[in-house]
C-alpha atoms as a PDB file:
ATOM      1  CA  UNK A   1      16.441  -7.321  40.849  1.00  0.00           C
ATOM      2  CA  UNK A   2      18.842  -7.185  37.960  1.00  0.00           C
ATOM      3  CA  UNK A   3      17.090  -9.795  36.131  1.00  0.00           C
ATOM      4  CA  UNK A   4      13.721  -9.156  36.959  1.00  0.00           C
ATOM      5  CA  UNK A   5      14.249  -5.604  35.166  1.00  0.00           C
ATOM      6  CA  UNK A   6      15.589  -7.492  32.015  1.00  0.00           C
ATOM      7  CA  UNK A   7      12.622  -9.841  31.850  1.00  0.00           C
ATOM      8  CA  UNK A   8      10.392  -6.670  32.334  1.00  0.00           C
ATOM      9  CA  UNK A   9      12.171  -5.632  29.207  1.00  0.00           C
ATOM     10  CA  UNK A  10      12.538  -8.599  27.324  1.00  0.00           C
ATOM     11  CA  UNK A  11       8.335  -8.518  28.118  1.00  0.00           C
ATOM     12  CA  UNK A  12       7.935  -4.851  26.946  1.00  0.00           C
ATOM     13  CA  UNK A  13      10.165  -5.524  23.680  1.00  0.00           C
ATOM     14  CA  UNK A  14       8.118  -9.141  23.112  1.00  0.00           C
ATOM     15  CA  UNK A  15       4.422  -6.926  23.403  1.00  0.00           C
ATOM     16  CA  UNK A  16       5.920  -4.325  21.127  1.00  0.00           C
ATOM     17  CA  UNK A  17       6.852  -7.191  18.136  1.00  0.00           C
ATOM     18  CA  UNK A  18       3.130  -8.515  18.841  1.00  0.00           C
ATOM     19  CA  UNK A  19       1.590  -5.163  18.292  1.00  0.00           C
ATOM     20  CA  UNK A  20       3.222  -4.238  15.482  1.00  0.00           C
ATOM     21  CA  UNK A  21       2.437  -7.763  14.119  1.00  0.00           C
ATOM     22  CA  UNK A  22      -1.195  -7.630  14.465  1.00  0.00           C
ATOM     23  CA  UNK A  23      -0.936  -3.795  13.309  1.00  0.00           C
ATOM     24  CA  UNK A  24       0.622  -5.030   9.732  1.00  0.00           C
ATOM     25  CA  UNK A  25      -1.992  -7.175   9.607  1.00  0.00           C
ATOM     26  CA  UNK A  26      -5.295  -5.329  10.828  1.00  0.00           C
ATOM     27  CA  UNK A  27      -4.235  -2.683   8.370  1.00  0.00           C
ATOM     28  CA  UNK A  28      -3.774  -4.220   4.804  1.00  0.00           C
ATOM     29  CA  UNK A  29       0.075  -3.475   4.901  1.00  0.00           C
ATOM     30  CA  UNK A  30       1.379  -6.854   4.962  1.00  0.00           C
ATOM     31  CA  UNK A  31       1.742  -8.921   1.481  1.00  0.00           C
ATOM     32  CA  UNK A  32      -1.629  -9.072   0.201  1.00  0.00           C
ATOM     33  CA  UNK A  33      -1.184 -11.887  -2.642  1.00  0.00           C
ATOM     34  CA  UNK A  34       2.365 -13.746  -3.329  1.00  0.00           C
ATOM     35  CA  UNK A  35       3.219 -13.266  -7.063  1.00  0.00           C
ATOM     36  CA  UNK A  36       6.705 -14.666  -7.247  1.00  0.00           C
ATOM     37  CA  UNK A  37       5.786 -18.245  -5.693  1.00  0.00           C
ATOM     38  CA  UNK A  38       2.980 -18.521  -8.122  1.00  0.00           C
ATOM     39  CA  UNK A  39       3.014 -20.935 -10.796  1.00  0.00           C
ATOM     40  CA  UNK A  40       4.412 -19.393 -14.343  1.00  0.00           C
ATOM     41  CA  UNK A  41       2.147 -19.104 -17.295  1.00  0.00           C
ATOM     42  CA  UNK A  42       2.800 -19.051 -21.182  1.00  0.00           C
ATOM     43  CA  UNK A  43       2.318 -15.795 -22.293  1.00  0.00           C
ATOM     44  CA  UNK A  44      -0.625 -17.778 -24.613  1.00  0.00           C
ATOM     45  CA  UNK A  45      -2.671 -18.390 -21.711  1.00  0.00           C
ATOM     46  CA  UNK A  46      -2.262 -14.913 -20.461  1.00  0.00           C
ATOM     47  CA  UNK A  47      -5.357 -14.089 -22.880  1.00  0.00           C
ATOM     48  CA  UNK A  48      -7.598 -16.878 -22.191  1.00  0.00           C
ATOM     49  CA  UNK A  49      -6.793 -16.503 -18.034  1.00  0.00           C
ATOM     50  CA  UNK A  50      -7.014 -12.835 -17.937  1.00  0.00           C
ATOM     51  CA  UNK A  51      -4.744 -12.983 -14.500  1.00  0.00           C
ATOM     52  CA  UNK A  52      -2.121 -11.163 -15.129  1.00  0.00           C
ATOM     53  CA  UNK A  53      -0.900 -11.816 -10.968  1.00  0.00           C
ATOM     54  CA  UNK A  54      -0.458 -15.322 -12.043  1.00  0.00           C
ATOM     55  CA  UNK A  55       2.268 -14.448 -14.878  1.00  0.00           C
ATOM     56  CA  UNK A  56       6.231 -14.797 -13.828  1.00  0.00           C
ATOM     57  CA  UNK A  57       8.268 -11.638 -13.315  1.00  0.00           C
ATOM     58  CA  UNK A  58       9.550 -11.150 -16.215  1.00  0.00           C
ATOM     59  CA  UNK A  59       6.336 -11.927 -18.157  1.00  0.00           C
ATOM     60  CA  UNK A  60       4.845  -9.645 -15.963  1.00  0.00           C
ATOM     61  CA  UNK A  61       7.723  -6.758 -17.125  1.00  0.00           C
ATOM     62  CA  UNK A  62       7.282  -7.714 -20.729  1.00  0.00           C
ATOM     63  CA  UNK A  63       3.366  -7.058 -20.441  1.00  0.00           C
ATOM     64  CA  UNK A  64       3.596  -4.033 -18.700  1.00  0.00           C
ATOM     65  CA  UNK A  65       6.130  -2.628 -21.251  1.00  0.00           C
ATOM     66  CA  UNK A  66       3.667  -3.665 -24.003  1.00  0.00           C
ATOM     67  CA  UNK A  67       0.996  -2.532 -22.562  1.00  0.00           C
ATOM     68  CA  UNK A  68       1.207   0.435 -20.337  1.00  0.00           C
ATOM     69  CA  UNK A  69      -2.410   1.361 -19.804  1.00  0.00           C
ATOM     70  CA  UNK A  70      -3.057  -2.019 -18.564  1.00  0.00           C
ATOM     71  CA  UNK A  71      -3.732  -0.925 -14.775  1.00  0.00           C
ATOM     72  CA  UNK A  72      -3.999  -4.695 -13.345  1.00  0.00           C
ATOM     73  CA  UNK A  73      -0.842  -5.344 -15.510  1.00  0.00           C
ATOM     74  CA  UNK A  74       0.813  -2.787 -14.082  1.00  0.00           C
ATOM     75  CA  UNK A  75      -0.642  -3.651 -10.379  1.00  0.00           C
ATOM     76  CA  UNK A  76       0.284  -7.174 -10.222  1.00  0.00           C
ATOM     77  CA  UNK A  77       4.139  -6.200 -11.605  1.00  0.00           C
ATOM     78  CA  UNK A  78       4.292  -3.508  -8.748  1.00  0.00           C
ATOM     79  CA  UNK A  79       2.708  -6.209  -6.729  1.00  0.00           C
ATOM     80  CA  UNK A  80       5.521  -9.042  -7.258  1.00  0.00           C
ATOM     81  CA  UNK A  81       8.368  -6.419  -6.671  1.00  0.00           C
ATOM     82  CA  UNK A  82       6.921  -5.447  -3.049  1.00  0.00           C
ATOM     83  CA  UNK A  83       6.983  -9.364  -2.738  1.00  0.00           C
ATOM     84  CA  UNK A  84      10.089  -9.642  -3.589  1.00  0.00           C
ATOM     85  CA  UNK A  85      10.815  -6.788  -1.210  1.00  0.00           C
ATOM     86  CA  UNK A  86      11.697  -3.978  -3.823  1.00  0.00           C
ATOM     87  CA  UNK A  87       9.400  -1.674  -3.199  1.00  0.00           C
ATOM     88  CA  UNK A  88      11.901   1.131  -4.676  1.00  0.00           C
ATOM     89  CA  UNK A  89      10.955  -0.365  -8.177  1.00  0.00           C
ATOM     90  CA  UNK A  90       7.359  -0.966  -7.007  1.00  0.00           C
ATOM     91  CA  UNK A  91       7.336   3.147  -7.021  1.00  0.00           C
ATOM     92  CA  UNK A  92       9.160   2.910 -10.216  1.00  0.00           C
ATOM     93  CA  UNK A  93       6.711   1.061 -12.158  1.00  0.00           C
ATOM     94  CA  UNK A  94       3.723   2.944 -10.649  1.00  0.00           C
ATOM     95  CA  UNK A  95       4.921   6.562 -10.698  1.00  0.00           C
ATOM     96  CA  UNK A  96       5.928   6.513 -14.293  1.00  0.00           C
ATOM     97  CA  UNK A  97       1.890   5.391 -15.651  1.00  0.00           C
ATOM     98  CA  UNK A  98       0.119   7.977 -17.009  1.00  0.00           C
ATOM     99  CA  UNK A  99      -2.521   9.736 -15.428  1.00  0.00           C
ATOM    100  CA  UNK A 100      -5.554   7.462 -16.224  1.00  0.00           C
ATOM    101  CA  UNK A 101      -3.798   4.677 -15.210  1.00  0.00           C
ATOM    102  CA  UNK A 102      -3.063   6.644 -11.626  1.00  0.00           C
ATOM    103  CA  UNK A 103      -6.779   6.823 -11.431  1.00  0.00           C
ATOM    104  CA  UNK A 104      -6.879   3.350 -10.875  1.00  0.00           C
ATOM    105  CA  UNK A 105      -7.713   2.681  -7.012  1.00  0.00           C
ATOM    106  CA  UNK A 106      -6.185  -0.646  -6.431  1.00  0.00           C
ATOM    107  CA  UNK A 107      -3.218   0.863  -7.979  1.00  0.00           C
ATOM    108  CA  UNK A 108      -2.714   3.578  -5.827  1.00  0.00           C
ATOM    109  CA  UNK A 109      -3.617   1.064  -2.949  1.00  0.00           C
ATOM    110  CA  UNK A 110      -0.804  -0.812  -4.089  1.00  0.00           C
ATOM    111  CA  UNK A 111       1.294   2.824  -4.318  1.00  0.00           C
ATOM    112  CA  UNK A 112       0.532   3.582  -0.178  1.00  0.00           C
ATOM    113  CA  UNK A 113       1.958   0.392   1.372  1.00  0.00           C
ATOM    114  CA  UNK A 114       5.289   0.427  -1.151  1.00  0.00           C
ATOM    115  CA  UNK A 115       5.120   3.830   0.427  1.00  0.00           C
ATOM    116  CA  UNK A 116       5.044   2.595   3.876  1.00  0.00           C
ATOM    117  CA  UNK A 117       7.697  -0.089   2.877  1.00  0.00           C
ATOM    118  CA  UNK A 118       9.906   3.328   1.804  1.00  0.00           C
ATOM    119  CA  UNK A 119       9.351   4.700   5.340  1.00  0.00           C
ATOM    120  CA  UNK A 120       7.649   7.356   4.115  1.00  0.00           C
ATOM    121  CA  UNK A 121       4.200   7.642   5.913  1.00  0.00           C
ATOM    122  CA  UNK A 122       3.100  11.120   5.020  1.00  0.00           C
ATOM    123  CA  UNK A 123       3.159  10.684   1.197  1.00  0.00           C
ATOM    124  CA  UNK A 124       1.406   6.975   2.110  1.00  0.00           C
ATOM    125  CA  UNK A 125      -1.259   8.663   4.054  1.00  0.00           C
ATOM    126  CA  UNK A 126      -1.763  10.890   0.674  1.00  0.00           C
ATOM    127  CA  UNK A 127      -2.107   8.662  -1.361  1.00  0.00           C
ATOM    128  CA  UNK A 128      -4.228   6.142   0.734  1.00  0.00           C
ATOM    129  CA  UNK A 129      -6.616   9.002   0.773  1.00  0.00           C
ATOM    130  CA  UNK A 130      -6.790   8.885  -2.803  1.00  0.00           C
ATOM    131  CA  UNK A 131      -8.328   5.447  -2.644  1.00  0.00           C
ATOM    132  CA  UNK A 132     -11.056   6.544  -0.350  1.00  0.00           C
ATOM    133  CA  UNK A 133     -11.686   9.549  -2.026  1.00  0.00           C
ATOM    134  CA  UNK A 134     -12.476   6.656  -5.136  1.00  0.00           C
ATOM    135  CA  UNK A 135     -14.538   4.928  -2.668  1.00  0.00           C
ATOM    136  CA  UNK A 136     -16.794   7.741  -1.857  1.00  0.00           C
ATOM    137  CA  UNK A 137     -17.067   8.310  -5.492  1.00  0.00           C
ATOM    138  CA  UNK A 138     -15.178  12.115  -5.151  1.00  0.00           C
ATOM    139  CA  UNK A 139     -13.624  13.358  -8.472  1.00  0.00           C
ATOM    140  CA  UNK A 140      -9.996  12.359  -8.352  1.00  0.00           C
ATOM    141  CA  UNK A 141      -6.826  14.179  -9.473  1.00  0.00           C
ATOM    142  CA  UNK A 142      -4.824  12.522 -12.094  1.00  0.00           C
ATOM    143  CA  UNK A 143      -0.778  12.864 -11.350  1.00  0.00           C
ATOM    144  CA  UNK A 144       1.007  14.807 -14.087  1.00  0.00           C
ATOM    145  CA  UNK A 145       3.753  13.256 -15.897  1.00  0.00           C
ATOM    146  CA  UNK A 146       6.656  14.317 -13.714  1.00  0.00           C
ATOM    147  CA  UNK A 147       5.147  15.274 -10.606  1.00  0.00           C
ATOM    148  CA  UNK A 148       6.697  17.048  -7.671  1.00  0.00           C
ATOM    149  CA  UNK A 149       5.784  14.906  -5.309  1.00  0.00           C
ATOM    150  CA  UNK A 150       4.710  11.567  -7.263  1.00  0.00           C
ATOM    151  CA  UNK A 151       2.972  10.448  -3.968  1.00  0.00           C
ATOM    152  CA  UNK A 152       0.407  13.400  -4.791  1.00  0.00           C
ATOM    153  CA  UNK A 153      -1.295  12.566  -8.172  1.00  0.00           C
ATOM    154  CA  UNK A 154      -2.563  16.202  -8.176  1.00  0.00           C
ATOM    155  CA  UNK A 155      -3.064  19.135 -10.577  1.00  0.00           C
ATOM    156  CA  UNK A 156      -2.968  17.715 -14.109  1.00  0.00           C
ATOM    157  CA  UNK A 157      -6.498  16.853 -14.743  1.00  0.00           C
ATOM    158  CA  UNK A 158      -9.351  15.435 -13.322  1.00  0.00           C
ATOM    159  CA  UNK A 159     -11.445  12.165 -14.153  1.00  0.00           C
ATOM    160  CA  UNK A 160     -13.780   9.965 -12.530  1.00  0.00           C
ATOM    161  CA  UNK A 161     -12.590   7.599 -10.119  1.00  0.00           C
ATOM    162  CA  UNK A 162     -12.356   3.545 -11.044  1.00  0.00           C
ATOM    163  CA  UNK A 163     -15.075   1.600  -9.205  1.00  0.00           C
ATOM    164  CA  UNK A 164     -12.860   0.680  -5.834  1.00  0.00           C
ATOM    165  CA  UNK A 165     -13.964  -3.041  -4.482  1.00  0.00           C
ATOM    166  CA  UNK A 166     -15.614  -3.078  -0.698  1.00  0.00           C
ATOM    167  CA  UNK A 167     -12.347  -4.913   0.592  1.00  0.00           C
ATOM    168  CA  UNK A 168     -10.011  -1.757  -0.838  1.00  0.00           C
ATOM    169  CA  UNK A 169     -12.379   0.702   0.830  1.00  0.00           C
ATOM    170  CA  UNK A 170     -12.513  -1.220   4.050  1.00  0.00           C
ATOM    171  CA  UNK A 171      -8.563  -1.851   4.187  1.00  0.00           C
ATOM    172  CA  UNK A 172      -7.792   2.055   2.885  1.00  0.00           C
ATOM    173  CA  UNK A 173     -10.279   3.309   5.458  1.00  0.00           C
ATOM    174  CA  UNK A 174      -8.021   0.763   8.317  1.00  0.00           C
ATOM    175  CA  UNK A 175      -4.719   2.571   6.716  1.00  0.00           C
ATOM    176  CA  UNK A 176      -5.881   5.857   7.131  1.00  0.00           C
ATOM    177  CA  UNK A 177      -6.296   5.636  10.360  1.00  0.00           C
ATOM    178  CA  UNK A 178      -3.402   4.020  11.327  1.00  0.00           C
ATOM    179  CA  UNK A 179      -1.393   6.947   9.165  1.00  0.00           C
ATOM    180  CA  UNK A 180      -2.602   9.514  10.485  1.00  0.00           C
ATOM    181  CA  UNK A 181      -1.496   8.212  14.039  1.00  0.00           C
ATOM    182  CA  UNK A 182       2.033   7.830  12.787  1.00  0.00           C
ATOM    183  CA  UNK A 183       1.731  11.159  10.793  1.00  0.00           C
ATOM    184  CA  UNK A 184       0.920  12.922  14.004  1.00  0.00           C
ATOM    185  CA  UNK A 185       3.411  11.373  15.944  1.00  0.00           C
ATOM    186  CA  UNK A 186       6.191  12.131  13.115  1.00  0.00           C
ATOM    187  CA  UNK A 187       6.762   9.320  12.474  1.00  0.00           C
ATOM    188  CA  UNK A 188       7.742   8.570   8.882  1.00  0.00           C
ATOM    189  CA  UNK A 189       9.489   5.144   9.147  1.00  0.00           C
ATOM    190  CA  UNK A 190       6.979   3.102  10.690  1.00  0.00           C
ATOM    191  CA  UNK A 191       9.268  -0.453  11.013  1.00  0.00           C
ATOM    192  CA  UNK A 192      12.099   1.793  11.999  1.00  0.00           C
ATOM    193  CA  UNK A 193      10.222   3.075  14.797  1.00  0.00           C
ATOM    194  CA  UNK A 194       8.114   0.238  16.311  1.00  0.00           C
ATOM    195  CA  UNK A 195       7.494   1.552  19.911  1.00  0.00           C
ATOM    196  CA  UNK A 196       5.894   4.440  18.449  1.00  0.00           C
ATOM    197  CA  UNK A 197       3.784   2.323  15.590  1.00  0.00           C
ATOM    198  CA  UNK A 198       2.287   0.290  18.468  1.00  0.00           C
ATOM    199  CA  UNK A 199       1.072   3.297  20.109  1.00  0.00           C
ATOM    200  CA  UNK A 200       0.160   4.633  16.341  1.00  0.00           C
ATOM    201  CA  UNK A 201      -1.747   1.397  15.986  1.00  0.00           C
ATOM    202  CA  UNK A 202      -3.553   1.381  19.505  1.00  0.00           C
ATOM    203  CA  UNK A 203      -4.317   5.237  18.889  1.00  0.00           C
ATOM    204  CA  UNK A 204      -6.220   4.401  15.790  1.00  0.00           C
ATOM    205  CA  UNK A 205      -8.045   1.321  16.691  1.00  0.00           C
ATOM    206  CA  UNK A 206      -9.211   2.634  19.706  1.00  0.00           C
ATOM    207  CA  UNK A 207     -10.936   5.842  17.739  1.00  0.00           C
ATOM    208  CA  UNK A 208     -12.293   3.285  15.580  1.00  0.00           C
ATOM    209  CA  UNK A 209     -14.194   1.180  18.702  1.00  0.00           C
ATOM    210  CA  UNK A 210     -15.522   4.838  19.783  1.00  0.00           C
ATOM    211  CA  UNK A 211     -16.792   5.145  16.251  1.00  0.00           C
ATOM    212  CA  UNK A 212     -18.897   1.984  17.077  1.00  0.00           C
ATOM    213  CA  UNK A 213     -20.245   2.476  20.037  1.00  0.00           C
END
C-alpha cells in the first residue's frame, strides 16, 4: 500500500513537470531565440547585417550604450541576458529606455517574460497587456523616466503604438491568458509554485477551446 501511494505521487509530481513544460512552451515564455551561442560578429558587419541578435554580449552592450533609441538593439541585449538567465539585468536594460523606446512592442514582450522569470506575474500580466493593446492598434502610454512601478509604462505621454508582428500578438494574447489564471490564483512566482501554474495553465487553455467552439 505504502508504495503504491508513493508511485501515485511520484505520478502526480511527473504530470505536474509535464504541464508546466508544455505551459512554458504553449505560452511564449520559454527562450524564444539563443543569443549567447550565436556566432560573434565584427562590429563592421553589424551595419551591412542589420541583426543586432547575432552580435556577442558585449558588442551587444557597447551598441546599446551608443545607441540607446535603438529598440531591436536594446531587445536583443535584454534578450541574451534572459538567455543567460539574468533576467534582473534584462529589467535593467529595458526599464532605463526612454519612453519611445518603451513603445516598442517586442520590447515590452521581451519586458513580461523577464517579468515572469522575476516571479512577478502581476506586473507581467501589465505589461503583456501593453503588447496587445499595440496589437489592437490602442494608443499606448509611454513609461516616465523613473516610474513607480516600471512594469506600468503609464502617465508620461502618449504615442502611437509600433506595428506588433502576428506571432507577438498571437503569443501576448496566449500570455494573457495564462496570467490572468495565475493572477487570480495569487500566484506571483509561477516556477515557484508549479502545482498551481498547471492548474493556471489548464484554466486558461480550456477558456480558450470554449472561445472556439
Amino acid at each position: 500500500m505504502v508504495e503504491r501511494r508513493r508511485m501515485d505521487v511520484r505520478g502526480w509530481n511527473l504530470g505536474v513537470l509535464a504541464a508546466v513544460g508544455v505551459l512554458w512552451l504553449a505560452c511564449g515564455i520559454q527562450r524564444e531565440k539563443p543569443v549567447l551561442g550565436c556566432p560573434p560578429l565584427a562590429m563592421a558587419d553589424f551595419a551591412r547585417s542589420g541583426a543586432p541578435a547575432a552580435l556577442p554580449l558585449r558588442a551587444l552592450e557597447a551598441h546599446v550604450a551608443n545607441h540607446p533609441a535603438d529598440a531591436a538593439g536594446r531587445r536583443a541585449l535584454a534578450q541574451s541576458y534572459l538567455d543567460a538567465h539574468a533576467p534582473g539585468l534584462a529589467l535593467r536594460i529595458i526599464e532605463s529606455a526612454s519612453p519611445a523606446v518603451r513603445l516598442d512592442p517586442e520590447l515590452e514582450h521581451v519586458h513580461a517574460r523577464a517579468l515572469v522569470e522575476q516571479g512577478r506575474s502581476a506586473d507581467a500580466l501589465v505589461a503583456e497587456r501593453h503588447v496587445l493593446a499595440a496589437c489592437s492598434g490602442e494608443p499606448v502610454s509611454a513609461a516616465p523616466a523613473a516610474p513607480a512601478s516600471p512594469a506600468a509604462p503609464v502617465g508620461a505621454s502618449a504615442g502611437p503604438p509600433a506595428a506588433a508582428p502576428s506571432w507577438i500578438c498571437a503569443s501576448a494574447s496566449r500570455r494573457v491568458a495564462f496570467l490572468e489564471e495565475l493572477v487570480a490564483l495569487g500566484v506571483e512566482d509561477a516556477q515557484a509554485h508549479p502545482e498551481a501554474s498547471a492548474v493556471a495553465y489548464h484554466n486558461a487553455t480550456r477558456e480558450a477551446r470554449l472561445a472556439l467552439q
